[in-house]
Structure formats: C-alpha cells, structure tokens
C-alpha atoms as a PDB file:
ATOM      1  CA  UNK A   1      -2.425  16.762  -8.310  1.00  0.00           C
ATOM      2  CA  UNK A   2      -1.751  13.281  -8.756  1.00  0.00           C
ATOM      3  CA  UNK A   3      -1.291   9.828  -6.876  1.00  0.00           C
ATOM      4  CA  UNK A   4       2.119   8.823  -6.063  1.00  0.00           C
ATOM      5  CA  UNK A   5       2.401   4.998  -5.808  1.00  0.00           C
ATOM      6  CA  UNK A   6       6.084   3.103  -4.807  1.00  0.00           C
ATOM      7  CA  UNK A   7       6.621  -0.200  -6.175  1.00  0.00           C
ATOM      8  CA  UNK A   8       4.779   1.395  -9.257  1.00  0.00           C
ATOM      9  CA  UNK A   9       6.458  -1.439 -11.344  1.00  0.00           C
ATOM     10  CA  UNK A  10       4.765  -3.909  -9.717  1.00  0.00           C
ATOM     11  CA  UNK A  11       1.440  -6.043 -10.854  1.00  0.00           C
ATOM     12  CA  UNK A  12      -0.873  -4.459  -7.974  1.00  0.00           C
ATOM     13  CA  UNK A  13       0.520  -1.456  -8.697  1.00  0.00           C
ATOM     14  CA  UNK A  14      -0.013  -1.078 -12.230  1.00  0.00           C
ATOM     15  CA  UNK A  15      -3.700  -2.743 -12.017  1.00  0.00           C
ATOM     16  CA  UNK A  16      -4.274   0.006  -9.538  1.00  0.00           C
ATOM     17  CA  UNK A  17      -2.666   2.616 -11.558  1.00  0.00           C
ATOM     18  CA  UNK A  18      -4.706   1.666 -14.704  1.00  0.00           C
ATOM     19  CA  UNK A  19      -7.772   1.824 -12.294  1.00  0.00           C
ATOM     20  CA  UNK A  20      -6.886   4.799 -11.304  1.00  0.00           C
ATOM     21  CA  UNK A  21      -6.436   6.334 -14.680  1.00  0.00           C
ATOM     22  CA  UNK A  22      -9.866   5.312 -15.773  1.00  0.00           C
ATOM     23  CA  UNK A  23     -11.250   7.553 -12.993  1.00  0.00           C
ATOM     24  CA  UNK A  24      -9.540  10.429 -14.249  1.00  0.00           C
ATOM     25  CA  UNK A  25      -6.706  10.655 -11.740  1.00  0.00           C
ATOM     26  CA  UNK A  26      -3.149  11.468 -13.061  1.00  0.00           C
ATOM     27  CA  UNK A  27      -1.061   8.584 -11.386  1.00  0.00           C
ATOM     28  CA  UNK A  28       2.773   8.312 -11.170  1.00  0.00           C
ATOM     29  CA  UNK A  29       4.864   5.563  -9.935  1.00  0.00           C
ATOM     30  CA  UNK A  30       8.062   5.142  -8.366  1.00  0.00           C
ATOM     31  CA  UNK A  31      10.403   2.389 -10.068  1.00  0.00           C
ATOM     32  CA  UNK A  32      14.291   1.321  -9.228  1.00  0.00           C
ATOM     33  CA  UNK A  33      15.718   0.631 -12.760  1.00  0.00           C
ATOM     34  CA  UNK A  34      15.348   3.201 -15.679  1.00  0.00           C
ATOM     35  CA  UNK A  35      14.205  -0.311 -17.996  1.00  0.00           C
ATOM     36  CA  UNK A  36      11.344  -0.167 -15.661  1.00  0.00           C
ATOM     37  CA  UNK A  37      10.109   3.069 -16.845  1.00  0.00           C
ATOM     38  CA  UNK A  38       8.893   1.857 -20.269  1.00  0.00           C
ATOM     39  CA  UNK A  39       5.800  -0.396 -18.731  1.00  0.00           C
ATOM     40  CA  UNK A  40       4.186   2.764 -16.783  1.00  0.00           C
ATOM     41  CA  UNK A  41       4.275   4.610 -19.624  1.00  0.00           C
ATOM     42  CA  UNK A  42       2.095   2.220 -21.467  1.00  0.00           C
ATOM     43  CA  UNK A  43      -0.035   2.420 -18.953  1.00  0.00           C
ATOM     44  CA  UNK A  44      -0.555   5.907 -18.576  1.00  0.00           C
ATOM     45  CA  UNK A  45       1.970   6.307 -15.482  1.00  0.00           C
ATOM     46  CA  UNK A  46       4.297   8.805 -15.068  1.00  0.00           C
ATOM     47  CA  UNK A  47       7.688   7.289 -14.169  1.00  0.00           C
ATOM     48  CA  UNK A  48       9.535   8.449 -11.423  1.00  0.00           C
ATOM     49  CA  UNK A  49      13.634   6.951 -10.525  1.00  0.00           C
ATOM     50  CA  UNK A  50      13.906   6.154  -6.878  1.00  0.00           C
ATOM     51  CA  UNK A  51      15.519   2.886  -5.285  1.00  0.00           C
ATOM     52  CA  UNK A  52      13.160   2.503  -2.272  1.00  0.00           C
ATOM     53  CA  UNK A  53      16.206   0.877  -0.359  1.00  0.00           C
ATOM     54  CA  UNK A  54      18.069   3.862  -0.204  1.00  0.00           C
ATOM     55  CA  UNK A  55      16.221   7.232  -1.198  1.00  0.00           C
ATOM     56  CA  UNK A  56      15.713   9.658   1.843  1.00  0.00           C
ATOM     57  CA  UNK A  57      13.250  11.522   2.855  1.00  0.00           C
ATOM     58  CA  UNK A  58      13.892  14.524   1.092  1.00  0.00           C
ATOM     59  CA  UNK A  59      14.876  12.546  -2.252  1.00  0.00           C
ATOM     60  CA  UNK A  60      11.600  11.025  -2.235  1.00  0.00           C
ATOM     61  CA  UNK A  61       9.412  13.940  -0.973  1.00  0.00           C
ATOM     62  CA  UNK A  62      10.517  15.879  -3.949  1.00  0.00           C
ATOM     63  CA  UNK A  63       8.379  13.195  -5.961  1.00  0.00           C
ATOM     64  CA  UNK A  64       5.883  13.636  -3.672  1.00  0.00           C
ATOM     65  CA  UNK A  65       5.363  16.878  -4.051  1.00  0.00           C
ATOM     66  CA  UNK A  66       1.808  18.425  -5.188  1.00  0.00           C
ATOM     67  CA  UNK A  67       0.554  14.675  -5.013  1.00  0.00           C
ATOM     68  CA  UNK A  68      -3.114  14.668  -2.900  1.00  0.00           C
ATOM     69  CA  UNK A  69      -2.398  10.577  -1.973  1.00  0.00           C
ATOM     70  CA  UNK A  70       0.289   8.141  -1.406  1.00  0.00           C
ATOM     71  CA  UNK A  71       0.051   4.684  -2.159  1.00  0.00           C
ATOM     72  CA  UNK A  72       2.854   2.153  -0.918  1.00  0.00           C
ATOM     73  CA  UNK A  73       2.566  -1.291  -2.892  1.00  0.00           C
ATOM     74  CA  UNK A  74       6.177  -2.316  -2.714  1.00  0.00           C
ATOM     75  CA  UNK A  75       7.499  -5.027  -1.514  1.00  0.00           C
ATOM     76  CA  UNK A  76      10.990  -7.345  -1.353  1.00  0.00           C
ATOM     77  CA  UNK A  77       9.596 -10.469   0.442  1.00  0.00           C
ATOM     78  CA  UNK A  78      11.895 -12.624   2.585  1.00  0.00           C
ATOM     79  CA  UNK A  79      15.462 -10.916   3.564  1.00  0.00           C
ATOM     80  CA  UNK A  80      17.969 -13.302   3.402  1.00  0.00           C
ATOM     81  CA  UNK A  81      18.735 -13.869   7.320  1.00  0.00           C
ATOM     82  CA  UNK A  82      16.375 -14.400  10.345  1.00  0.00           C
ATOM     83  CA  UNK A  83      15.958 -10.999  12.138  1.00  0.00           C
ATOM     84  CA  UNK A  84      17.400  -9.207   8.772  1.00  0.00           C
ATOM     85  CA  UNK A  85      14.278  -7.972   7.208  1.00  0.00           C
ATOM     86  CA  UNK A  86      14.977  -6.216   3.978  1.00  0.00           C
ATOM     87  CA  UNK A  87      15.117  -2.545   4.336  1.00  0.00           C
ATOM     88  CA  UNK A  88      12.001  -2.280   1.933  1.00  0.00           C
ATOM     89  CA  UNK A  89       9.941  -3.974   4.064  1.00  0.00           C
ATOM     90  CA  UNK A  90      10.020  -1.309   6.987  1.00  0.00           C
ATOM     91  CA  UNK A  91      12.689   1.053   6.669  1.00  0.00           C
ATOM     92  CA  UNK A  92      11.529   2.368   2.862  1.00  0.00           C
ATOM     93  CA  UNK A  93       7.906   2.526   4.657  1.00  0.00           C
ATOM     94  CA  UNK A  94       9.014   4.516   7.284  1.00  0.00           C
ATOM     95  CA  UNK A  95      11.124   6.336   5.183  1.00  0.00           C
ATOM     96  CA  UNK A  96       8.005   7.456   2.469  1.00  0.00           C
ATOM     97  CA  UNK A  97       5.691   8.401   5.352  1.00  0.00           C
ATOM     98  CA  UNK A  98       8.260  11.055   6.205  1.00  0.00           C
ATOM     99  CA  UNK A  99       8.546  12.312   2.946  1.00  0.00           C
ATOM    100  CA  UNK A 100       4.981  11.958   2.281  1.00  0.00           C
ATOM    101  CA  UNK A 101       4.650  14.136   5.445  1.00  0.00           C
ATOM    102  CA  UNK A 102       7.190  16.444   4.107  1.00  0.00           C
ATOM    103  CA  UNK A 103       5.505  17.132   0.983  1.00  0.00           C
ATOM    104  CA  UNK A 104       2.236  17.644   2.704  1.00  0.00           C
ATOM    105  CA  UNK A 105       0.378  14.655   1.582  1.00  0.00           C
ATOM    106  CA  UNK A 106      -2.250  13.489   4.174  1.00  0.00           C
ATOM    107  CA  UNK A 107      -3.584  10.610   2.343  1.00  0.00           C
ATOM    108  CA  UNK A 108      -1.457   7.666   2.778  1.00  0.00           C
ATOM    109  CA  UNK A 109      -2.809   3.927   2.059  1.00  0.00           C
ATOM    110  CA  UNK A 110      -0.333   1.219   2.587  1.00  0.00           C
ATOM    111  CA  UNK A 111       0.122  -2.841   1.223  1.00  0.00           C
ATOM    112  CA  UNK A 112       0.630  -4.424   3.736  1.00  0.00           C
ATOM    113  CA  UNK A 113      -0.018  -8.394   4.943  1.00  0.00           C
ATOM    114  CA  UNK A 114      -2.138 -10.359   6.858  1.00  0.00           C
ATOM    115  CA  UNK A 115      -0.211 -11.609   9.380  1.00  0.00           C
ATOM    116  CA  UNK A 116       1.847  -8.386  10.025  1.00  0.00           C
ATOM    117  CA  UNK A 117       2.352  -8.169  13.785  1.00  0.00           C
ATOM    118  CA  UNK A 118       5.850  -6.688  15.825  1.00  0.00           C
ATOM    119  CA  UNK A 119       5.298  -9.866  18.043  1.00  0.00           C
ATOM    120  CA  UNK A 120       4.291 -12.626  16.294  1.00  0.00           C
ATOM    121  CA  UNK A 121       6.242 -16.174  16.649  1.00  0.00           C
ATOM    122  CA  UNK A 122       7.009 -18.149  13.856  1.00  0.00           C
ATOM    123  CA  UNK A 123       9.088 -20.572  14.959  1.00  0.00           C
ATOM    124  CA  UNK A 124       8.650 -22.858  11.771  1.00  0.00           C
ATOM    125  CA  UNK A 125      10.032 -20.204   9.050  1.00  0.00           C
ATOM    126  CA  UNK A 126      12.123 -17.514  11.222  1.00  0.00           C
ATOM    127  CA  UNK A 127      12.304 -15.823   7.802  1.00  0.00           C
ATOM    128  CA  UNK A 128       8.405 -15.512   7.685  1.00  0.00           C
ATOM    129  CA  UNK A 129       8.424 -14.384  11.204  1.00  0.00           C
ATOM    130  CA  UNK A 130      11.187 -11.678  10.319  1.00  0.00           C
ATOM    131  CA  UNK A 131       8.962 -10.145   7.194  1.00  0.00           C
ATOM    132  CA  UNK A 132       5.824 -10.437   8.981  1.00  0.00           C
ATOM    133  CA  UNK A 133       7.499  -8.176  12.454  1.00  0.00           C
ATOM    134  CA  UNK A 134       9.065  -5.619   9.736  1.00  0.00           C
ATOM    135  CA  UNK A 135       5.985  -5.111   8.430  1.00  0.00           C
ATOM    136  CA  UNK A 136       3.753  -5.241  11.580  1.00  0.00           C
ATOM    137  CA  UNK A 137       6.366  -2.703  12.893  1.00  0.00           C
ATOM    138  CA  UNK A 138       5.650  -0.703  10.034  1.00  0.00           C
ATOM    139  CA  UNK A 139       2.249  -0.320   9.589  1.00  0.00           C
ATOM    140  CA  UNK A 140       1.923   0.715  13.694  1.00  0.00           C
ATOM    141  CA  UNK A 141       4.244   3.549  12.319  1.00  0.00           C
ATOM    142  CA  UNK A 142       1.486   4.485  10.038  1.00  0.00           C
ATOM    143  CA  UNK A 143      -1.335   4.174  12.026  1.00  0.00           C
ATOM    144  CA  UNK A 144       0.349   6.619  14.805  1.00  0.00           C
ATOM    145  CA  UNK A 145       1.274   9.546  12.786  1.00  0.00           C
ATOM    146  CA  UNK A 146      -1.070  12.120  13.358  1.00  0.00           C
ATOM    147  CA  UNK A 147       0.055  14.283   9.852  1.00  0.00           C
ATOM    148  CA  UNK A 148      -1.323  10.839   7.739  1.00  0.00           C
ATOM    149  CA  UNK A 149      -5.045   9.862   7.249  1.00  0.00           C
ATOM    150  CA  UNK A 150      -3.494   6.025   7.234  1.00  0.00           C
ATOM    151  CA  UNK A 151      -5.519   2.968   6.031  1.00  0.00           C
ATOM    152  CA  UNK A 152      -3.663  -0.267   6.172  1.00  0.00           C
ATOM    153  CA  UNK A 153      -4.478  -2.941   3.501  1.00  0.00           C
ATOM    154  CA  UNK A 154      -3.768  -6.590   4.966  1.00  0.00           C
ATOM    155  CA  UNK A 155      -4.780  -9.050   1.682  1.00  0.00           C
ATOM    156  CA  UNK A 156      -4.748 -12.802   2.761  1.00  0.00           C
ATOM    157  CA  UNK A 157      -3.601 -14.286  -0.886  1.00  0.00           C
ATOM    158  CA  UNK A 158      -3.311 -13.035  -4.141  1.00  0.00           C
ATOM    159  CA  UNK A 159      -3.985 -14.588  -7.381  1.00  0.00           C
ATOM    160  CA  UNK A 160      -3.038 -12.967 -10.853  1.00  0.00           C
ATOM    161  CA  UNK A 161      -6.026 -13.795 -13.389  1.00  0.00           C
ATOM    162  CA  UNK A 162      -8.617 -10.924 -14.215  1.00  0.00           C
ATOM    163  CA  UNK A 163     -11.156  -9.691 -11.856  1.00  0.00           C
ATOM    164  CA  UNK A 164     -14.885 -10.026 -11.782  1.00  0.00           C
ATOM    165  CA  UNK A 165     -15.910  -7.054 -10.185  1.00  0.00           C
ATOM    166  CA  UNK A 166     -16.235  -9.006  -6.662  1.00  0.00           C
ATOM    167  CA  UNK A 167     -13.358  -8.784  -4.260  1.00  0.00           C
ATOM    168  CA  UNK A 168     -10.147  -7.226  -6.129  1.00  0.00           C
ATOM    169  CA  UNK A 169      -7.183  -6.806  -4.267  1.00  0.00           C
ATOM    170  CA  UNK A 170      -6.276  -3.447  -7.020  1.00  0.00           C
ATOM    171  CA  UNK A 171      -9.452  -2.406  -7.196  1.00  0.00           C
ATOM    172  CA  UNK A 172     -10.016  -2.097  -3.219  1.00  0.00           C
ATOM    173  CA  UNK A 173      -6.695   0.232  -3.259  1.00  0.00           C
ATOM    174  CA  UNK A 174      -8.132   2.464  -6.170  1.00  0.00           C
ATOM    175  CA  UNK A 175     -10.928   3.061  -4.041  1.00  0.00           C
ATOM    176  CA  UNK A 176      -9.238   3.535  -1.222  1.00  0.00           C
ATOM    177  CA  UNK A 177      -7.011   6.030  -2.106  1.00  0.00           C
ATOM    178  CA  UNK A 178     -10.284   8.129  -2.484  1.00  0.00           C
ATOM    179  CA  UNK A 179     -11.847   7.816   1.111  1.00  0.00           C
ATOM    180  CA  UNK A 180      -9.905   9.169   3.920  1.00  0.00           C
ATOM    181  CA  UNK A 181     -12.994   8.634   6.077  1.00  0.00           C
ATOM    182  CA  UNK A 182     -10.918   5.248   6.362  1.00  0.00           C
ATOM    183  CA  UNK A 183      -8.394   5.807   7.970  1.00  0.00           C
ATOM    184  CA  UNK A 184      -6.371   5.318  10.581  1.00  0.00           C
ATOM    185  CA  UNK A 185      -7.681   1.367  10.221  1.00  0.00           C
ATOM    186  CA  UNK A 186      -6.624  -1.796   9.251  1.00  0.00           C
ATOM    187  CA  UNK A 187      -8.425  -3.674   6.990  1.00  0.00           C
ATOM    188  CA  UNK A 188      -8.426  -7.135   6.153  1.00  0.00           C
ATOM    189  CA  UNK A 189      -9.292  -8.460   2.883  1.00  0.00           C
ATOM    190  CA  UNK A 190      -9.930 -11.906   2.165  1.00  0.00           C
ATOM    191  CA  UNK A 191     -12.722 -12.587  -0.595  1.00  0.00           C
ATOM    192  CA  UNK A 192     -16.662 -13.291  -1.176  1.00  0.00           C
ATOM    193  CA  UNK A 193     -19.771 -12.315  -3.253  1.00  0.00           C
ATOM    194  CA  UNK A 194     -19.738  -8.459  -2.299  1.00  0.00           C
ATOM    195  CA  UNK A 195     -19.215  -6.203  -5.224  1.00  0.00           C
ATOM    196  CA  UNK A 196     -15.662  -3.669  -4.462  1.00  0.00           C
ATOM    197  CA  UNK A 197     -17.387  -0.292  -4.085  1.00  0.00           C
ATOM    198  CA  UNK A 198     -20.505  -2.160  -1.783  1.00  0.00           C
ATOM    199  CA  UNK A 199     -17.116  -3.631   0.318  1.00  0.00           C
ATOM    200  CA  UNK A 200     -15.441  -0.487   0.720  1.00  0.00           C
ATOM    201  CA  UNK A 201     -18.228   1.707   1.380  1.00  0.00           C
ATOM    202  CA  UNK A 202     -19.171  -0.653   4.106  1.00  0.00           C
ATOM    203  CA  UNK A 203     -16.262   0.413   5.643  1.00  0.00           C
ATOM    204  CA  UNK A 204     -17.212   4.298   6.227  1.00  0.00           C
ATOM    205  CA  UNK A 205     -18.100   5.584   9.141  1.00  0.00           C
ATOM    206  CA  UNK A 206     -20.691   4.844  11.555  1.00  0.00           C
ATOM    207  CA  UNK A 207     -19.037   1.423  11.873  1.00  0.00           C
ATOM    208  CA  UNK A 208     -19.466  -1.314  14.843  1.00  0.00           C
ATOM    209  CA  UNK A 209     -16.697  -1.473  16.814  1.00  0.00           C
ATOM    210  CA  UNK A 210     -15.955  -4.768  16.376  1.00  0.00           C
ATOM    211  CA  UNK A 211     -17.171  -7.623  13.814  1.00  0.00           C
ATOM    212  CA  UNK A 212     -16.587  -8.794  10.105  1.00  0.00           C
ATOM    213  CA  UNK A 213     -17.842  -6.051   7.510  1.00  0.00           C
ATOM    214  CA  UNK A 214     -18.386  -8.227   4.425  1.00  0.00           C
ATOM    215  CA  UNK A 215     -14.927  -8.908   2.623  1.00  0.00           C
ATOM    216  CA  UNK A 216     -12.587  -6.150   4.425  1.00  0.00           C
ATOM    217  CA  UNK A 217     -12.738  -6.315   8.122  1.00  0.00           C
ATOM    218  CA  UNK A 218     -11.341  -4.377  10.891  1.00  0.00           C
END
C-alpha cells in the first residue's frame, strides 16, 4: 500500500514525499507532463500521468487503487477571470475525493488555504475572492463525505528555505497522513517554537472545543 499524492511535482509535495519515504512508506505522485516524471523518481516517487484538470473519477481511481491515504497538494492559483476559478482549484478536488472513494481509500488529507471560505468578500482582488470560494467550496466537500476520514490543512504563508524541525508546512502533512484520529477538521497552521510531532499530536483527540492548540488550530 502506498500514499497517493496529486500535484506530486510540486515543492510541498516532494518535501512531503521525501518525508514520507524516510518513514518507510512507498509514496507515488500524480504529475501532468511526462518531463515531470524524472524529479519523483529521484526522489523515490513513483510517477503516475494524470492532468488533474481533466482526469475523471474512474481515470484517477485506477491510480488510487490499493493506496491506504490520499494526499491533495495541488494547486493552479488565480484563474484568469473573477468568478472563473480554475478547475484545479475545486473541480479536480472534488473530482479525487470521488475516486479516492472509489478505490476505497478512507484517508484523505487536503492543501488547502487560510482564507478558504464559499462566502467570503474580497472586494479589493475579485480574483483572490474567486480562489479563496473554490477552495472554501471544496474543502466543505471534504469535510461532509462520510466514506473520507478528511483533515483540511489551511497554511497561512509559505517560505522555501530548509526546516528546523519547528513548524514545517511538509512535515505537518507527512504526519498527517498517518493520524486519522484527525479528521474531519480543519486545521490552521501558522508558525512558533513547538516541535511538528508535539504540534500534531496536540491535535488528537480529547481536544477543547474551541481555542488555539499551539501552531495548528481548529
């Protein structure tokens, strides 16, 4: 069994992937161009050919199939019109979680962004506000499906230099994709002192309902 991560080509993806590997999972990752293929394999990845944008269900759940988690780190930014997201930023989402469901994979941990919300007004940046209600939109898609153990990743900023140990946007979705016991939340992750695994245990069960929990919130 292995983890199946879209947007494998991408720099969380990989970091996770390479995190991954160390643990002694078998990870493969979904990529659009065959070129692409060439940097999992140097890390260890299995490559798998899917464009995210227009794979169904069924192409994508035979990739999925036999994997124990799904990991969706993709991502196309701004579309190119207000109201126009870009169908990788909530139909390819919705899209995966049915395959994932088809292939019978219950673990399901999705990239998302702070900020994601079907209702939020953005009247300075209209293309902000699109990408931010695609992906709100998305993630409540998630978080309602019954067949998924769902735990929504909502990162703040991101900054590519190597990691300390602390707060690690790749890291936290390695470990993730190992605690079901997570899910279905949404968790926030901004930064601090608290060492990964101390931040991501602190988000097992019993939890208070409400309230910061070090680094990743509710």
């Amino acid at each position: 069994m292995c983890v199946v991560i879209a947007g494998g080509h991408g720099r969380v993806a990989l970091m996770s992937s390479r995190l991954l590997i160390a643990r002694g999972e078998r990870v493969a990752g979904l990529v659009r161009r065959p070129e692409q293929a060439a940097a999992l394999r140097a890390a260890g990845v299995r490559p798998l050919l899917a464009d995210l944008a227009t794979a169904t269900a069924d192409d994508l759940a035979r990739h999925l199939g036999g994997a124990r988690a799904a990991l969706f780190a993709a991502g196309a930014g701004l579309g190119d019109a207000p109201g126009h997201a870009n169908p990788v930023d909530h139909d390819a989402i919705v899209t995966f979680a049915d395959a994932a469901e088809r292939a019978g994979v219950r673990r399901f941990v999705m990239l998302s962004t702070m900020g994601a919300d079907p209702a939020i007004h953005y009247p300075d940046n209209p293309l902000v506000e699109t990408f931010l209600r695609a992906r709100g939109r998305a993630d409540e898609n998630l978080l309602a499906r019954d067949a998924l153990d769902t735990t929504v990743v909502r990162p703040s900023w991101c900054r590519d230099r190597p990691g300390g140990g602390r707060v690690h946007l790749a890291a936290v979705l390695a470990a993730l994709v190992a605690l079901p016991a997570t899910a279905p939340r949404v968790l926030r992750l901004t930064t601090g002192p608290t060492p990964v695994a101390d931040a991501v245990a602190a988000c097992l069960p019993p939890l208070h309902e409400h309230g910061k929990v070090g680094p990743l919130s509710r």
